[in-house]
C-alpha atoms as a PDB file:
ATOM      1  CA  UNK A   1       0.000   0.000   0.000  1.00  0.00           C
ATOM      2  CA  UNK A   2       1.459   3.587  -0.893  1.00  0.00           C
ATOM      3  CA  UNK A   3       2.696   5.636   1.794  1.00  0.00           C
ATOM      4  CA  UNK A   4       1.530   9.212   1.581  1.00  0.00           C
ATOM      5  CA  UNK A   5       0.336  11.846   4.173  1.00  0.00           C
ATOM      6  CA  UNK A   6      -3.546  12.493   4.657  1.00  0.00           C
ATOM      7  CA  UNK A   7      -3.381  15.480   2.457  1.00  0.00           C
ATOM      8  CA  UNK A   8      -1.103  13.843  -0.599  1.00  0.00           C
ATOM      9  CA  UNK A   9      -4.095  11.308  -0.217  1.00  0.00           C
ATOM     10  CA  UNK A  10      -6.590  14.344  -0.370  1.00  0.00           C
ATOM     11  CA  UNK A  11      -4.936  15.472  -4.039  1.00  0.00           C
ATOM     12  CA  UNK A  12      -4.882  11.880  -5.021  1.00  0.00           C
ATOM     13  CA  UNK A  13      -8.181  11.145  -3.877  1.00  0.00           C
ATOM     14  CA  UNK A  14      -9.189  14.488  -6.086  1.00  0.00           C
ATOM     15  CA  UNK A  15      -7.444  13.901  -9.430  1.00  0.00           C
ATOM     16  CA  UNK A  16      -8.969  10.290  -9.899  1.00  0.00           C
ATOM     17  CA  UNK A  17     -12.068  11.317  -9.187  1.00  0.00           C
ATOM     18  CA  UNK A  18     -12.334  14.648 -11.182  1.00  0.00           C
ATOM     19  CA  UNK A  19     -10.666  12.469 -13.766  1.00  0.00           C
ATOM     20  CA  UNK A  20     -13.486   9.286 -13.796  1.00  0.00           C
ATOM     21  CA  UNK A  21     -16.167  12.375 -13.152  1.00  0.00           C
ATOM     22  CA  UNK A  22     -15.220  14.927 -16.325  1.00  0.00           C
ATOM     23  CA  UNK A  23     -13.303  12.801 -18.504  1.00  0.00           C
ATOM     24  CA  UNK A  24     -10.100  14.464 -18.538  1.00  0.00           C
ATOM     25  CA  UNK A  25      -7.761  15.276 -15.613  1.00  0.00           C
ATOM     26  CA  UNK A  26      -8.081  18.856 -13.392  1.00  0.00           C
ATOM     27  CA  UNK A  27      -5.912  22.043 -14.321  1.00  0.00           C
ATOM     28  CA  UNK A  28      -4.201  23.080 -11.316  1.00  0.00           C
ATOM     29  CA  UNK A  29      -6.656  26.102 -11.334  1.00  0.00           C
ATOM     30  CA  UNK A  30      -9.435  23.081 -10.277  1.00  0.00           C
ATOM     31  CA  UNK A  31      -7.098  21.703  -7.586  1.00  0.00           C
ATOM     32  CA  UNK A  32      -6.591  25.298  -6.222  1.00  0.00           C
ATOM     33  CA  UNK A  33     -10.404  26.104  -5.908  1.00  0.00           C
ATOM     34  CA  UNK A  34     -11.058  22.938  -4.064  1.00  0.00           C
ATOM     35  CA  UNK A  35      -8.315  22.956  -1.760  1.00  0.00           C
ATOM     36  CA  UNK A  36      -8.375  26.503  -1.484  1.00  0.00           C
ATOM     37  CA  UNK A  37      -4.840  26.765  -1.844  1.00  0.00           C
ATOM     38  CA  UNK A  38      -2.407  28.897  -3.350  1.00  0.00           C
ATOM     39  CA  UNK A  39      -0.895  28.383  -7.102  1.00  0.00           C
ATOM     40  CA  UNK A  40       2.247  27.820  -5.098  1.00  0.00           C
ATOM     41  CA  UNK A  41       1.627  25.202  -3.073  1.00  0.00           C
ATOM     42  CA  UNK A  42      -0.596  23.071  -5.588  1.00  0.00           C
ATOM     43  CA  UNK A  43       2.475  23.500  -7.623  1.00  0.00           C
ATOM     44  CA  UNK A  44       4.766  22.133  -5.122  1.00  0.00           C
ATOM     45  CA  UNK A  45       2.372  19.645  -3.818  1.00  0.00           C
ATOM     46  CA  UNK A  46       2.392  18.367  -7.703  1.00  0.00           C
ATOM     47  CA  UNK A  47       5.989  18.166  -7.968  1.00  0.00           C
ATOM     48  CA  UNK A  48       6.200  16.295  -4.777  1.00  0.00           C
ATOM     49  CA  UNK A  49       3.269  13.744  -5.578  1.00  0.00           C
ATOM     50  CA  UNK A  50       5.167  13.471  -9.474  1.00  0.00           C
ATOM     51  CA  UNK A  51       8.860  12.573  -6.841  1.00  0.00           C
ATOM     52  CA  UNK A  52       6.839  10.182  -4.981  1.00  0.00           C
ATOM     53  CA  UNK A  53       6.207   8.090  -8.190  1.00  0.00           C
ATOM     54  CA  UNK A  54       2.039   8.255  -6.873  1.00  0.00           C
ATOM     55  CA  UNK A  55       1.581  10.657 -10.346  1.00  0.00           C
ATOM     56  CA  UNK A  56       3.048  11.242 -14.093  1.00  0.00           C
ATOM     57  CA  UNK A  57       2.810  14.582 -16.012  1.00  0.00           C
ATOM     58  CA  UNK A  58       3.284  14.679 -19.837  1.00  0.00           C
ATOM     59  CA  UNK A  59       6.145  17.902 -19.580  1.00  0.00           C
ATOM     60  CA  UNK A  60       4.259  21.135 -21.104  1.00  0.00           C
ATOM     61  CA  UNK A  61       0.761  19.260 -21.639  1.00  0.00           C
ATOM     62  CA  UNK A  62      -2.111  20.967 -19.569  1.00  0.00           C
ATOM     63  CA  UNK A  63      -4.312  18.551 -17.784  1.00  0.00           C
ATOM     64  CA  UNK A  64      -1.719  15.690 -18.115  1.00  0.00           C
ATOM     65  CA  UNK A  65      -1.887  14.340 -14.618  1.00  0.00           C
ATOM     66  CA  UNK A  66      -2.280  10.813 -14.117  1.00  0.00           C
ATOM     67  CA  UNK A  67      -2.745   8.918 -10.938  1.00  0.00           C
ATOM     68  CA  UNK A  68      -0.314   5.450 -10.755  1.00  0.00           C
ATOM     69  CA  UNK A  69      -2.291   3.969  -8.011  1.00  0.00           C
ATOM     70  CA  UNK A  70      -5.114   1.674  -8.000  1.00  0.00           C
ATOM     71  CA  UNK A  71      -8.412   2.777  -6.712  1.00  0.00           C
ATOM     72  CA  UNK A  72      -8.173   0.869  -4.248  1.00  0.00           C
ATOM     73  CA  UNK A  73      -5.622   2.339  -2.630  1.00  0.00           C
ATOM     74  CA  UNK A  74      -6.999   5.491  -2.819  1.00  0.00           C
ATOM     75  CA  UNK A  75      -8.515   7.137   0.460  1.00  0.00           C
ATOM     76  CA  UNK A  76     -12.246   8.453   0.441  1.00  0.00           C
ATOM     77  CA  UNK A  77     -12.225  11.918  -1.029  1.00  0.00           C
ATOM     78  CA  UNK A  78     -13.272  14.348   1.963  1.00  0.00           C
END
């Protein structure tokens, strides 16, 4: 089972299920309204979930994230 903090499992959580919901994965403007976070730090949460091998990005593609877990191994989205 991947190891990742509650709120890496928050994002996680989000992208597969904006993904499975709209067909296409969330711009980091989508992650920013429902977190409520800064550019900044949905940037560098990105880059740290992309480190942690838990997402890939296609390298300048918008709305390229991709989770690598299974479902299953997601936790509930809060």
């Amino acid at each position: 089972m991947a190891e990742y903090t509650e709120k890496q499992g928050q994002y996680l959580a989000f992208i597969y299920y904006y993904t499975k919901v709209n067909g296409r994965p969330p711009a980091q403007a989508d992650l920013q309204r429902y977190f409520q976070a800064t550019p900044p730090s949905v940037h560098q949460m990105i880059l740290t979930l992309e480190k942690r091998g838990f997402i890939s990005r296609m390298p300048r593609q918008a709305r390229s994230i991709r989770v690598l877990l299974l479902p299953e191994h997601l936790p509930p989205l809060i």
